[in-house]
N, C-alpha and C. Protein backbone atom coordinates (compact mmCIF):
# COMPACT_ATOMS: atom_id res chain seq x y z
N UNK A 1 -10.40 -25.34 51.58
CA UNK A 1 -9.59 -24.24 52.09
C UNK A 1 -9.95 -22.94 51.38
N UNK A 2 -9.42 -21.88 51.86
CA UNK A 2 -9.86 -20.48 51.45
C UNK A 2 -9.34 -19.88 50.55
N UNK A 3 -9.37 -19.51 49.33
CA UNK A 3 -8.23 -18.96 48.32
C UNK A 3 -7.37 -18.25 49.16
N UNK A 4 -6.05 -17.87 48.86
CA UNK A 4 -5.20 -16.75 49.70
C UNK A 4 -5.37 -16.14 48.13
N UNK A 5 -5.34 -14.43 49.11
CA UNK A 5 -5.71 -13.53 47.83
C UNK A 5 -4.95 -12.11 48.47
N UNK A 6 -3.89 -11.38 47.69
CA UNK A 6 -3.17 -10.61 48.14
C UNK A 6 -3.72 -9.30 47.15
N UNK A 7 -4.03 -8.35 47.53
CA UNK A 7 -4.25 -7.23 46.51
C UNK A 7 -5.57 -7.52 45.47
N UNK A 8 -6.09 -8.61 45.86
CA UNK A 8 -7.14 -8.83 45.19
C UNK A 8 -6.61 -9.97 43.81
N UNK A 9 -5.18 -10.06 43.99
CA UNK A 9 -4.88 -11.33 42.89
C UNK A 9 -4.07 -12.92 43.74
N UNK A 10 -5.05 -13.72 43.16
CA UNK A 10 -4.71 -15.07 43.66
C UNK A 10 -3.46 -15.40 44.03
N UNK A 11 -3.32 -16.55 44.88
CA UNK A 11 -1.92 -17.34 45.35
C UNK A 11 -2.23 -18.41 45.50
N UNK A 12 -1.36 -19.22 44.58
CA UNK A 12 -1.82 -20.85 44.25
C UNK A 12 -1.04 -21.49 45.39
N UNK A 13 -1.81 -22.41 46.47
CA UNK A 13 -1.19 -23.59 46.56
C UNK A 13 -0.80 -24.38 45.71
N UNK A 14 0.27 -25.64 45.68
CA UNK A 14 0.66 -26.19 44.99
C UNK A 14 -0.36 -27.26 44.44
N UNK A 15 -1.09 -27.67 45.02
CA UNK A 15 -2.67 -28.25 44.63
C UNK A 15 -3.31 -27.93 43.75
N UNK A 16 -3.64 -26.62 43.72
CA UNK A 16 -4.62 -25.41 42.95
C UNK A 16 -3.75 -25.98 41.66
N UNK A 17 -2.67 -25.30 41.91
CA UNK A 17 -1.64 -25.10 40.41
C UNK A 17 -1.57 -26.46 40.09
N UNK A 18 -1.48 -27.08 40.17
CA UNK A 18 -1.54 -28.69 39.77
C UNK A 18 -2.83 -29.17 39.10
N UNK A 19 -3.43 -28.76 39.97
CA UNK A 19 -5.05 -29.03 39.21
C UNK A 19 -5.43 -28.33 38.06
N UNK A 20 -5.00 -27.07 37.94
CA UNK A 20 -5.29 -26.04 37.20
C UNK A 20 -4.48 -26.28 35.92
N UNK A 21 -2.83 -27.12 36.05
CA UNK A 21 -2.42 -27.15 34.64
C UNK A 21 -3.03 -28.49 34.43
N UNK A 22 -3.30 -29.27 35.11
CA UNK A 22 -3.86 -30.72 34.50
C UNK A 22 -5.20 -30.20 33.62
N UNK A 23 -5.44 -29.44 33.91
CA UNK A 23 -7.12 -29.06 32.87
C UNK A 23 -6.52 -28.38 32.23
N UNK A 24 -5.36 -28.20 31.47
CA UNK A 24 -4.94 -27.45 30.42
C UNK A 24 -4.90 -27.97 29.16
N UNK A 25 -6.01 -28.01 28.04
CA UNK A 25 -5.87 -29.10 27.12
C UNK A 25 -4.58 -29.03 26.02
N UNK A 26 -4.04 -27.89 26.01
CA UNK A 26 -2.85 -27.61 25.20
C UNK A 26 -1.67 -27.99 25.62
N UNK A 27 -0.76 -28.47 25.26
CA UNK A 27 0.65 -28.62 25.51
C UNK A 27 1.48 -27.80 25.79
N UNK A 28 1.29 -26.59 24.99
CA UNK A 28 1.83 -25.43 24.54
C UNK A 28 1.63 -24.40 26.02
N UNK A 29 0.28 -24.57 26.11
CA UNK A 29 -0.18 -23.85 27.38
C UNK A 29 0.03 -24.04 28.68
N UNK A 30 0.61 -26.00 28.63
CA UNK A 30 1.04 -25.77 29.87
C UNK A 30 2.44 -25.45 30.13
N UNK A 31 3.56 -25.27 28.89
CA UNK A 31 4.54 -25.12 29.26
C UNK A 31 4.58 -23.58 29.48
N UNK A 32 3.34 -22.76 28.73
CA UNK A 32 3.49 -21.08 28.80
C UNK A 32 3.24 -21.09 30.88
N UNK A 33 2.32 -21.85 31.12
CA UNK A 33 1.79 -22.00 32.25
C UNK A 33 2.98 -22.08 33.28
N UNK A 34 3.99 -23.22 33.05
CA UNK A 34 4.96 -23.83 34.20
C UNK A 34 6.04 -22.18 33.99
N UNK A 35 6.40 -22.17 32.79
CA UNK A 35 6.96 -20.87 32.37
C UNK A 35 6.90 -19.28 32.98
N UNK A 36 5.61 -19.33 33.26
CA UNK A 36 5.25 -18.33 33.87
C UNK A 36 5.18 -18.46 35.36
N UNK A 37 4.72 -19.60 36.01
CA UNK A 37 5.49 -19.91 37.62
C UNK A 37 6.78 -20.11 37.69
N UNK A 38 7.25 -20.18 37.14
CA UNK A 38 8.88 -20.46 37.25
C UNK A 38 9.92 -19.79 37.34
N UNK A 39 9.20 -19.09 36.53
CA UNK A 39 10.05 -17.57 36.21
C UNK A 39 10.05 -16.41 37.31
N UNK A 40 8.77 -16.69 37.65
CA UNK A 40 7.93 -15.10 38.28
C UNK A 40 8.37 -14.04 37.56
N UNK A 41 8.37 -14.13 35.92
CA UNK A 41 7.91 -12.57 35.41
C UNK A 41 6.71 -12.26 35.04
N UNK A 42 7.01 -11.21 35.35
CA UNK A 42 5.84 -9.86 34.52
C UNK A 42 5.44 -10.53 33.26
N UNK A 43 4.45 -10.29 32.85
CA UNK A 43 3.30 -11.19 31.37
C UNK A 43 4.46 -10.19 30.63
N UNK A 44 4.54 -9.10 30.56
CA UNK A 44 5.73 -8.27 29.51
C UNK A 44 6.72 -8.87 29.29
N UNK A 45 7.19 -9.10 30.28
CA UNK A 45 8.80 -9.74 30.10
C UNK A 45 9.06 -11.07 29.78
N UNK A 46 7.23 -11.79 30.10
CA UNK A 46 8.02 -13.15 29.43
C UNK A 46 7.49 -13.09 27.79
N UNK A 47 6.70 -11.80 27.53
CA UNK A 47 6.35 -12.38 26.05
C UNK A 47 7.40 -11.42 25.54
N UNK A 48 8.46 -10.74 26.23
CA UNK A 48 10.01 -10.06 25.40
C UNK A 48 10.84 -11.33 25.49
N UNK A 49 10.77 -11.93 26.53
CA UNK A 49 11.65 -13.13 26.62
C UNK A 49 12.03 -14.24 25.19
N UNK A 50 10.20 -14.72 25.31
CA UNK A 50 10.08 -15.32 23.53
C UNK A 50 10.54 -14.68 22.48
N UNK A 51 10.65 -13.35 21.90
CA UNK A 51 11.16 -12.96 21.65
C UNK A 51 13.05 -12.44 21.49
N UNK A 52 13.00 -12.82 22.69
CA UNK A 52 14.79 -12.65 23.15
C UNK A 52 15.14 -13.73 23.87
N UNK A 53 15.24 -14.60 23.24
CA UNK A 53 15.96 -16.28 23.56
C UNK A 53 17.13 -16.18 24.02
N UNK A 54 18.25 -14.81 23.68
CA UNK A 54 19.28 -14.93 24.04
C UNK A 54 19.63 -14.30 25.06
N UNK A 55 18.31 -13.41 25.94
CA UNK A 55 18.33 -12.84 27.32
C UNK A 55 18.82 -14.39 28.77
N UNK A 56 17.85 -15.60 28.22
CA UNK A 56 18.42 -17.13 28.50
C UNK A 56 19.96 -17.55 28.68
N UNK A 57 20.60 -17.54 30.14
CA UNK A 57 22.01 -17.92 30.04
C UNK A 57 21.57 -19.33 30.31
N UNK A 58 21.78 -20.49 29.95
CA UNK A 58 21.60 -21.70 30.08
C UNK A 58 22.92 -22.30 31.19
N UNK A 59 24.09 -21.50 30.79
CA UNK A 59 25.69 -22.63 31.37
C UNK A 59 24.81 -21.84 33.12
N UNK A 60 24.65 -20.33 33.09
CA UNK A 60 24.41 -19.74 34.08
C UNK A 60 23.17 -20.25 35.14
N UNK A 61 21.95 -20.11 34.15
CA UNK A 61 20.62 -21.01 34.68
C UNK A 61 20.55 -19.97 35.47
N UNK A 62 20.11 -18.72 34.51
CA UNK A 62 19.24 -17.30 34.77
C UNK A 62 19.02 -16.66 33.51
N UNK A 63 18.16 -15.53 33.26
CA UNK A 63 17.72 -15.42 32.53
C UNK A 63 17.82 -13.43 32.78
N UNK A 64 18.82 -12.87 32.43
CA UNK A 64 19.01 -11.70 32.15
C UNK A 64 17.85 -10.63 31.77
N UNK A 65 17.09 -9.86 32.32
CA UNK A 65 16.50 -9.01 31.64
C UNK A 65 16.64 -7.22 31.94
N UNK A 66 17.06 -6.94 30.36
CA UNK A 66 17.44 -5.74 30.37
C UNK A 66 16.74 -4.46 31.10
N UNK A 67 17.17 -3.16 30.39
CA UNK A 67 16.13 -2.51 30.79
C UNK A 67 14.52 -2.33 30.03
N UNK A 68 15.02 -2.77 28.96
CA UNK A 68 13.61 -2.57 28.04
C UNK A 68 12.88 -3.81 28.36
N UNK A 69 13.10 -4.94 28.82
CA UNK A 69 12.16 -5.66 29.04
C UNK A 69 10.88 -5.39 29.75
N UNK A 70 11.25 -4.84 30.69
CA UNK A 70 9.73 -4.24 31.04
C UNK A 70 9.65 -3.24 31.10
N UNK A 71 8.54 -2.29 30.87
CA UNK A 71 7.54 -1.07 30.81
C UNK A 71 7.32 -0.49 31.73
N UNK A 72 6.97 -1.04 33.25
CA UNK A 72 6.43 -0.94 34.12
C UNK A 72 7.23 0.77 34.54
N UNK A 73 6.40 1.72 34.51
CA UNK A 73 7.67 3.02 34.95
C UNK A 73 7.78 3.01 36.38
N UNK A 74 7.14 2.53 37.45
CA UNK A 74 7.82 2.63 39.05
C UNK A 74 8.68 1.47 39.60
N UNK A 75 9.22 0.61 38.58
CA UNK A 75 9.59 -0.17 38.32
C UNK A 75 10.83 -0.02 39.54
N UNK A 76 11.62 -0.82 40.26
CA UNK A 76 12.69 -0.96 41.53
C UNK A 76 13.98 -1.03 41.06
N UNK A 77 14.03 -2.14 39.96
CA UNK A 77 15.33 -2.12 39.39
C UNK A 77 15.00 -2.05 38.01
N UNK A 78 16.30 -1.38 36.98
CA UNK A 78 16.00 -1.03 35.95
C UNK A 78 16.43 -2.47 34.77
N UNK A 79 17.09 -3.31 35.60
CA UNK A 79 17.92 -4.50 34.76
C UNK A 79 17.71 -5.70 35.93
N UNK A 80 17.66 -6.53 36.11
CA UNK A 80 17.66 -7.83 36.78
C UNK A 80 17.86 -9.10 36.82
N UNK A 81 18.10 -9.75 36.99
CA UNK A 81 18.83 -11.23 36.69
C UNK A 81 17.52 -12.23 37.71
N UNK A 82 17.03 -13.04 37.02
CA UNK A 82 16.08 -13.92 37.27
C UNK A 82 16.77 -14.90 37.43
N UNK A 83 16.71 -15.71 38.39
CA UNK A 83 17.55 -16.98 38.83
C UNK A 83 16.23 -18.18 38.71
N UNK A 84 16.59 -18.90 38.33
CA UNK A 84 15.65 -20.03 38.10
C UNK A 84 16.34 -21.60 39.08
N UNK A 85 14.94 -22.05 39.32
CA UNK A 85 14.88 -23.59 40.13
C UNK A 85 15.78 -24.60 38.95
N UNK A 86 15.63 -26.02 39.80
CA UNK A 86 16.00 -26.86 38.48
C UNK A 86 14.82 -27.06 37.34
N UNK A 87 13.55 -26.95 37.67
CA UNK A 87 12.74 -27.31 37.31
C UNK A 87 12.72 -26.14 35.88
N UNK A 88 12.57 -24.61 36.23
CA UNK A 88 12.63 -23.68 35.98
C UNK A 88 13.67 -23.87 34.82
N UNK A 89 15.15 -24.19 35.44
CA UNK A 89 15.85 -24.39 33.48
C UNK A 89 15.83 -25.23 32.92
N UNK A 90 14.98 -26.28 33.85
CA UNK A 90 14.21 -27.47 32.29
C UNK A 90 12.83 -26.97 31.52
N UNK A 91 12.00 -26.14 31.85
CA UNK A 91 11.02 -25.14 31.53
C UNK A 91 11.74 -24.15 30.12
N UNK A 92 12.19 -23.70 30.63
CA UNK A 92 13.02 -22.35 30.20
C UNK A 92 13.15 -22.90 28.04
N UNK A 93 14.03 -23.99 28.10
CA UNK A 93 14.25 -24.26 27.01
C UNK A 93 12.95 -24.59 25.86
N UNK A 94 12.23 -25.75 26.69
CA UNK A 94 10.30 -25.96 25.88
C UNK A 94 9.90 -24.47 25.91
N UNK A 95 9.70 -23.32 26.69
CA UNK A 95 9.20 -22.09 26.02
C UNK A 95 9.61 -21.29 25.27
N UNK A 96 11.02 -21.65 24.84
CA UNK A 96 12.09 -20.67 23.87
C UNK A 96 11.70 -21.04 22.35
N UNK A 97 10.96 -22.87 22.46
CA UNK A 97 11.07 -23.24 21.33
C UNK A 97 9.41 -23.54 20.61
N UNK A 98 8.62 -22.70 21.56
CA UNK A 98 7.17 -22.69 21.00
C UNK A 98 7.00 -21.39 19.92
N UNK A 99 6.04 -22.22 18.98
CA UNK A 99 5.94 -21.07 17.34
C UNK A 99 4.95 -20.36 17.94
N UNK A 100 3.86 -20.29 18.62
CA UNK A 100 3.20 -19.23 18.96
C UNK A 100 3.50 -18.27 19.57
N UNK A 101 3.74 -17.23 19.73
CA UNK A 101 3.26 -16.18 20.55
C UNK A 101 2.47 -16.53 21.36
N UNK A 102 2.67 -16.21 22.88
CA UNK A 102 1.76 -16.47 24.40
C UNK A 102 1.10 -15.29 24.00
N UNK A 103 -0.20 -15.95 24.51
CA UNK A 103 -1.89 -14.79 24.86
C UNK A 103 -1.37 -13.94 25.30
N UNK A 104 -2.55 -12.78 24.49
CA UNK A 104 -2.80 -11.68 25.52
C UNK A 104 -3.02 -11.88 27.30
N UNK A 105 -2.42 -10.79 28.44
CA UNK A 105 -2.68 -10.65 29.66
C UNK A 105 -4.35 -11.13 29.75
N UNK A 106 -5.38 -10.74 29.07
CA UNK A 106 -6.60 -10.82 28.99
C UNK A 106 -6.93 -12.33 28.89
N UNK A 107 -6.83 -12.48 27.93
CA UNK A 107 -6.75 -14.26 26.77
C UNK A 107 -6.41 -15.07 28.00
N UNK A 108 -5.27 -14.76 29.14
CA UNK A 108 -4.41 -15.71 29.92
C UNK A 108 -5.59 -16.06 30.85
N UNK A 109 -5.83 -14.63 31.61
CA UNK A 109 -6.96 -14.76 32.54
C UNK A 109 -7.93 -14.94 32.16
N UNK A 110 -8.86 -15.05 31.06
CA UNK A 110 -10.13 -15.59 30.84
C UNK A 110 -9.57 -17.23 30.69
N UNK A 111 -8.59 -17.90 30.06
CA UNK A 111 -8.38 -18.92 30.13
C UNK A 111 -8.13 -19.86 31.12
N UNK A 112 -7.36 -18.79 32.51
CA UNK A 112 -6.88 -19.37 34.03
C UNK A 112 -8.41 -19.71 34.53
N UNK A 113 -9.82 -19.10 34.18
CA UNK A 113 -10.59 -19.30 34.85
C UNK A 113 -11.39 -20.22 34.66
N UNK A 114 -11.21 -20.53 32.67
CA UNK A 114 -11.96 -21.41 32.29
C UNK A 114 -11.42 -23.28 33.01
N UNK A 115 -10.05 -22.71 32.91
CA UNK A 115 -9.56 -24.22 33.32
C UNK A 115 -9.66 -24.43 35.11
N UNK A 116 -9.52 -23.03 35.53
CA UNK A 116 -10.04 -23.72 36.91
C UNK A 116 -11.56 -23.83 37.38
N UNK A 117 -12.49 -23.73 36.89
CA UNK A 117 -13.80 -24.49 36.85
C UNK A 117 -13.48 -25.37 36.19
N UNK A 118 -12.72 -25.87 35.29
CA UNK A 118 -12.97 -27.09 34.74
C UNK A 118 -11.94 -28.34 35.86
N UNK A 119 -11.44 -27.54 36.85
CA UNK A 119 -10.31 -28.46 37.66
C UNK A 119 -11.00 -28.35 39.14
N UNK A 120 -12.42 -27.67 39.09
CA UNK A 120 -13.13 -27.57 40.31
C UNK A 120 -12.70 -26.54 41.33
N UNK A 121 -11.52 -25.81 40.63
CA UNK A 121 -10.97 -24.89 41.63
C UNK A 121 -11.52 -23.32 41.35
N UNK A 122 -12.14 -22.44 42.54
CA UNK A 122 -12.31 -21.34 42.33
C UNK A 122 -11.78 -20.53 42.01
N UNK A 123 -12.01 -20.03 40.58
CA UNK A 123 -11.62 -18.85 39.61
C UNK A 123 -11.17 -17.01 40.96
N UNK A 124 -11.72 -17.11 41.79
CA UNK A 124 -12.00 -15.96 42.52
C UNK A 124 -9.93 -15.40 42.43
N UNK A 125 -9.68 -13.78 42.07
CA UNK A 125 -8.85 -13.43 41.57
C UNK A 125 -7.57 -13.91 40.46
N UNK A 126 -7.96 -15.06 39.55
CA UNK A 126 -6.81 -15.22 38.81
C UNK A 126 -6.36 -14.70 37.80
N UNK A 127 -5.09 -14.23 37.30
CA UNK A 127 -4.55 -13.02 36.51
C UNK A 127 -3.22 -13.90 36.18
N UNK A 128 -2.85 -12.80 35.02
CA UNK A 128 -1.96 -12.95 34.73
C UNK A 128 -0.82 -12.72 35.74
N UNK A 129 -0.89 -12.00 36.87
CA UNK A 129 -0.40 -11.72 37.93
C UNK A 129 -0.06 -12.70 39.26
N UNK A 130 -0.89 -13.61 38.74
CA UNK A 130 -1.48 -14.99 39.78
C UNK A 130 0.26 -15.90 40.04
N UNK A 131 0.47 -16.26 38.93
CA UNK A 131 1.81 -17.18 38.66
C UNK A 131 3.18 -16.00 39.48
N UNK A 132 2.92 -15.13 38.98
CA UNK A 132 4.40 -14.26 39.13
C UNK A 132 4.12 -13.69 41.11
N UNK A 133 3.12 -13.82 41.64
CA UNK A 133 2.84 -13.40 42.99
C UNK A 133 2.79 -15.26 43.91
N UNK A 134 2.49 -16.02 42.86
CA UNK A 134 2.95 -17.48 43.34
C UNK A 134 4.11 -17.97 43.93
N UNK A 135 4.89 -17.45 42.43
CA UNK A 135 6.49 -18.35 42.62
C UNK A 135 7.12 -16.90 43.84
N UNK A 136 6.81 -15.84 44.26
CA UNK A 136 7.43 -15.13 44.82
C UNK A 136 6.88 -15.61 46.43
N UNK A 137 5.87 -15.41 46.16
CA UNK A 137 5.47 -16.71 47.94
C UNK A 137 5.70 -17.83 47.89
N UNK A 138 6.16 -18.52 46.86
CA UNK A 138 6.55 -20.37 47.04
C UNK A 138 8.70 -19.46 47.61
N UNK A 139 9.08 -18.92 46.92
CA UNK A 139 10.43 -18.63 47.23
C UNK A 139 10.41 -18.35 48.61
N UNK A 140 9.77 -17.59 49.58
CA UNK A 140 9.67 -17.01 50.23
C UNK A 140 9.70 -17.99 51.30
N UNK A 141 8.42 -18.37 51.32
CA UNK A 141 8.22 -19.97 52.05
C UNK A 141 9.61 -21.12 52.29
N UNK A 142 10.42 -20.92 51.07
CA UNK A 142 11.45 -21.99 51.41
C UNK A 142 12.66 -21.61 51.30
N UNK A 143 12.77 -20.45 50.95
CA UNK A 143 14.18 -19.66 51.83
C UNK A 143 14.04 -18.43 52.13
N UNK A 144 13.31 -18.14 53.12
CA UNK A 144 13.13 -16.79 53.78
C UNK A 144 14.43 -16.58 54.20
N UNK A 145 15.68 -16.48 54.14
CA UNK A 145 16.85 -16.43 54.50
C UNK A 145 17.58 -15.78 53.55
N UNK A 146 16.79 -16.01 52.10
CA UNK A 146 17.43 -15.12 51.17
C UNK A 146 16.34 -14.29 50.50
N UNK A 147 15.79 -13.61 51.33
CA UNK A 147 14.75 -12.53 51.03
C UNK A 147 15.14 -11.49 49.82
N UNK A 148 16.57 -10.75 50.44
CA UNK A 148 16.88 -9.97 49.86
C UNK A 148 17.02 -10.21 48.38
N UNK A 149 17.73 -11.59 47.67
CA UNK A 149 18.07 -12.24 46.77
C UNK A 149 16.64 -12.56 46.13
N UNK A 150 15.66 -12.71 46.51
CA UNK A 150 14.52 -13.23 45.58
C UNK A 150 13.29 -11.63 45.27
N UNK A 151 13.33 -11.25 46.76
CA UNK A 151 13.18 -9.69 45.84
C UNK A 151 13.89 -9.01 44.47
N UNK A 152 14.94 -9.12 44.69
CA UNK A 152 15.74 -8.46 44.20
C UNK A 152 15.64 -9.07 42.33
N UNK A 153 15.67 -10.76 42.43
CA UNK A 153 15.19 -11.18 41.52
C UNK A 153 13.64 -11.34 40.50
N UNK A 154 12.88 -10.88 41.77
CA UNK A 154 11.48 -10.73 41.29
C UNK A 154 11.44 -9.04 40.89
N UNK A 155 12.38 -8.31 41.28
CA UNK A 155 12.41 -6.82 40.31
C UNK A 155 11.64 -6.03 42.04
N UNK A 156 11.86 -6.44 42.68
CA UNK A 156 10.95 -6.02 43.96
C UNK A 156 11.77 -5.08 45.07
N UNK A 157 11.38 -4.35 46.07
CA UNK A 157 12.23 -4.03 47.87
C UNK A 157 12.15 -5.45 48.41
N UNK A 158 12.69 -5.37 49.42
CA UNK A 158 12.95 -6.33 50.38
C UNK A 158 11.36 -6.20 51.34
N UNK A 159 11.31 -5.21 51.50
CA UNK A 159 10.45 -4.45 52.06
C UNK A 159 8.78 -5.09 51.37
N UNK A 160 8.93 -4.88 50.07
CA UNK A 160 7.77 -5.09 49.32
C UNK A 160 7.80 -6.78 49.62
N UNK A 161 8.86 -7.52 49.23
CA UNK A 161 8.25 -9.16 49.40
C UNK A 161 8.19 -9.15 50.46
N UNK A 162 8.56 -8.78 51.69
CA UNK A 162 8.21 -9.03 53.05
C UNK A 162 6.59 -8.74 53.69
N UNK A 163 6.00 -7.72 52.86
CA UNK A 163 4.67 -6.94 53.54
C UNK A 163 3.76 -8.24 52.69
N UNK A 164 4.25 -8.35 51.31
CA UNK A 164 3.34 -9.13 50.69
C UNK A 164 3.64 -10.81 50.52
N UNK A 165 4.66 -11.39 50.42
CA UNK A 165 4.75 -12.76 50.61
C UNK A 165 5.35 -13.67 52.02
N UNK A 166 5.51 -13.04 52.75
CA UNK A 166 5.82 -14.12 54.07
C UNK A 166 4.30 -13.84 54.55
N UNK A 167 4.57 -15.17 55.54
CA UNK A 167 3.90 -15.24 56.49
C UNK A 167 2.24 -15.77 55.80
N UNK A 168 2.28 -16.51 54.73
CA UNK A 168 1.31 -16.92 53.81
C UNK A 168 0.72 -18.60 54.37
N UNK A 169 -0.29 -18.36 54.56
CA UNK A 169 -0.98 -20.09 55.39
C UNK A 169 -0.73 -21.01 54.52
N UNK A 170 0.29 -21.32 54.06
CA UNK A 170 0.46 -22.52 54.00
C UNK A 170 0.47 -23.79 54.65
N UNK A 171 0.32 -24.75 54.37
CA UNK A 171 0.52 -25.83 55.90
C UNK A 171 2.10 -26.32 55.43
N UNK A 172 1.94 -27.18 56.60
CA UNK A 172 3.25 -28.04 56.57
C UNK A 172 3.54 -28.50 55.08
N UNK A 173 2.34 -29.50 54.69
CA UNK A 173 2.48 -30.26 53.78
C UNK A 173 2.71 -29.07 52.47
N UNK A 174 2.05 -28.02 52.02
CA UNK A 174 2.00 -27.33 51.30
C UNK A 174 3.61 -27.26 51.11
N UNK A 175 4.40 -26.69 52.37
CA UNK A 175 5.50 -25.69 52.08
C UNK A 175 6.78 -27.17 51.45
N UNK A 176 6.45 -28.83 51.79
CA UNK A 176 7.09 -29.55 51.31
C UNK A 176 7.13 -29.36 49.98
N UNK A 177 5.73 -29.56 49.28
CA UNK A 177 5.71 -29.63 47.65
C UNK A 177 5.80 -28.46 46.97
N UNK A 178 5.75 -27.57 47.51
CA UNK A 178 6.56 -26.01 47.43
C UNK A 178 7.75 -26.11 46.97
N UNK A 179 8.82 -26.87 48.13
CA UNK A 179 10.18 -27.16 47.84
C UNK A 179 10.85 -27.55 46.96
N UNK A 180 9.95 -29.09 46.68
CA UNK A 180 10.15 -29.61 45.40
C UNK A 180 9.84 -28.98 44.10
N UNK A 181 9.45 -28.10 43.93
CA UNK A 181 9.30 -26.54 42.94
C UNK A 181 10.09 -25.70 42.54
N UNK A 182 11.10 -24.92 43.74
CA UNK A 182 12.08 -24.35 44.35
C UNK A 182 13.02 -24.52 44.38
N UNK A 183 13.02 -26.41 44.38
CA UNK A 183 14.76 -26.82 44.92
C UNK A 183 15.43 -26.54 43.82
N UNK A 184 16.84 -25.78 44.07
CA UNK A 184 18.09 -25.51 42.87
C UNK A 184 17.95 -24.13 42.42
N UNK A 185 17.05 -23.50 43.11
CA UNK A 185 16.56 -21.68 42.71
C UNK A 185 17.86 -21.33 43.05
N UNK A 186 18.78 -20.56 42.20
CA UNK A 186 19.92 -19.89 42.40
C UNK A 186 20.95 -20.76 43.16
N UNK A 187 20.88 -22.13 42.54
CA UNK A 187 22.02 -22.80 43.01
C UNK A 187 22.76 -23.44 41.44
């Protein structure tokens, strides 16, 4: 199949991404890895996140981020509330409690590429950008009904996830194991 490639940065089927953390020889890396699909933040905000363990509502199962969390100045909303899957606040806790510091944006993507040649999957656009434009087309895909709500959570317009994540070739089978990804997002 054909990479899907939006803006010139990748969109993992659930395949790709599967393959891609199985060639992850670190432990550490794959939870920075699931962490970073899970979330769909900005590489900024999740390495303020490590840093700010207590941005993490656990009873809530979201993850608060202020205004200083991210940099970004054309930024949509200035504060936002990240709602996480089930999967997502079993994630959440293994990355609060890693001693490293996550890679540089750079470090991530020379590493996304090394492991996807090593998982047979084509490197062609992967970024640090790759995971956070993922989980916003895996949301999209399985509740386009709450558009407004997952923009809004990805820091985005309604407008913006609509031009850029619907309507993404997934197949049937794709948008199932999608689900199982998804299921419990803001429930």
């Amino acid at each position: 199949m054909k990479p899907i490639l939006k803006g010139g940065v990748r969109i993992l089927r659930p395949s790709e991404y599967e393959a891609i953390r199985e060639a992850i020889p670190k432990i550490a890396h794959q939870i920075i890895m699931d962490a970073a699909l899970l979330t769909g933040m900005r590489w900024v905000e999740l390495e303020r996140l490590q840093k700010h363990p207590e941005w993490y509502d656990s009873q809530g199962g979201y993850i608060y981020l202020p205004p200083e969390a991210s940099q970004k100045k054309k930024r949509t909303l200035r504060e936002r509330y990240v709602y996480l899957s089930s999967r997502g606040k079993a994630i959440i806790p293994l990355f609060l409690k890693l001693e490293k510091e996550i890679p540089s944006r750079v470090t991530w993507r020379e590493n996304l590429r090394r492991w996807s040649e090593s998982a047979g999957v084509d490197p062609i656009g992967l970024s640090a950008k790759t995971t956070r434009k993922t989980w916003e087309s895996w949301l999209m895909a399985s509740y386009p009904e709450k558009a407004v709500l997952i923009a809004m959570s990805q820091g985005h317009t309604e407008l913006t996830a609509m031009k850029h994540y619907l309507n993404l070739p997934f197949s049937e089978g794709e948008k199932q194991k999608i689900k199982e990804y998804t299921a419990g997002w803001n429930a």
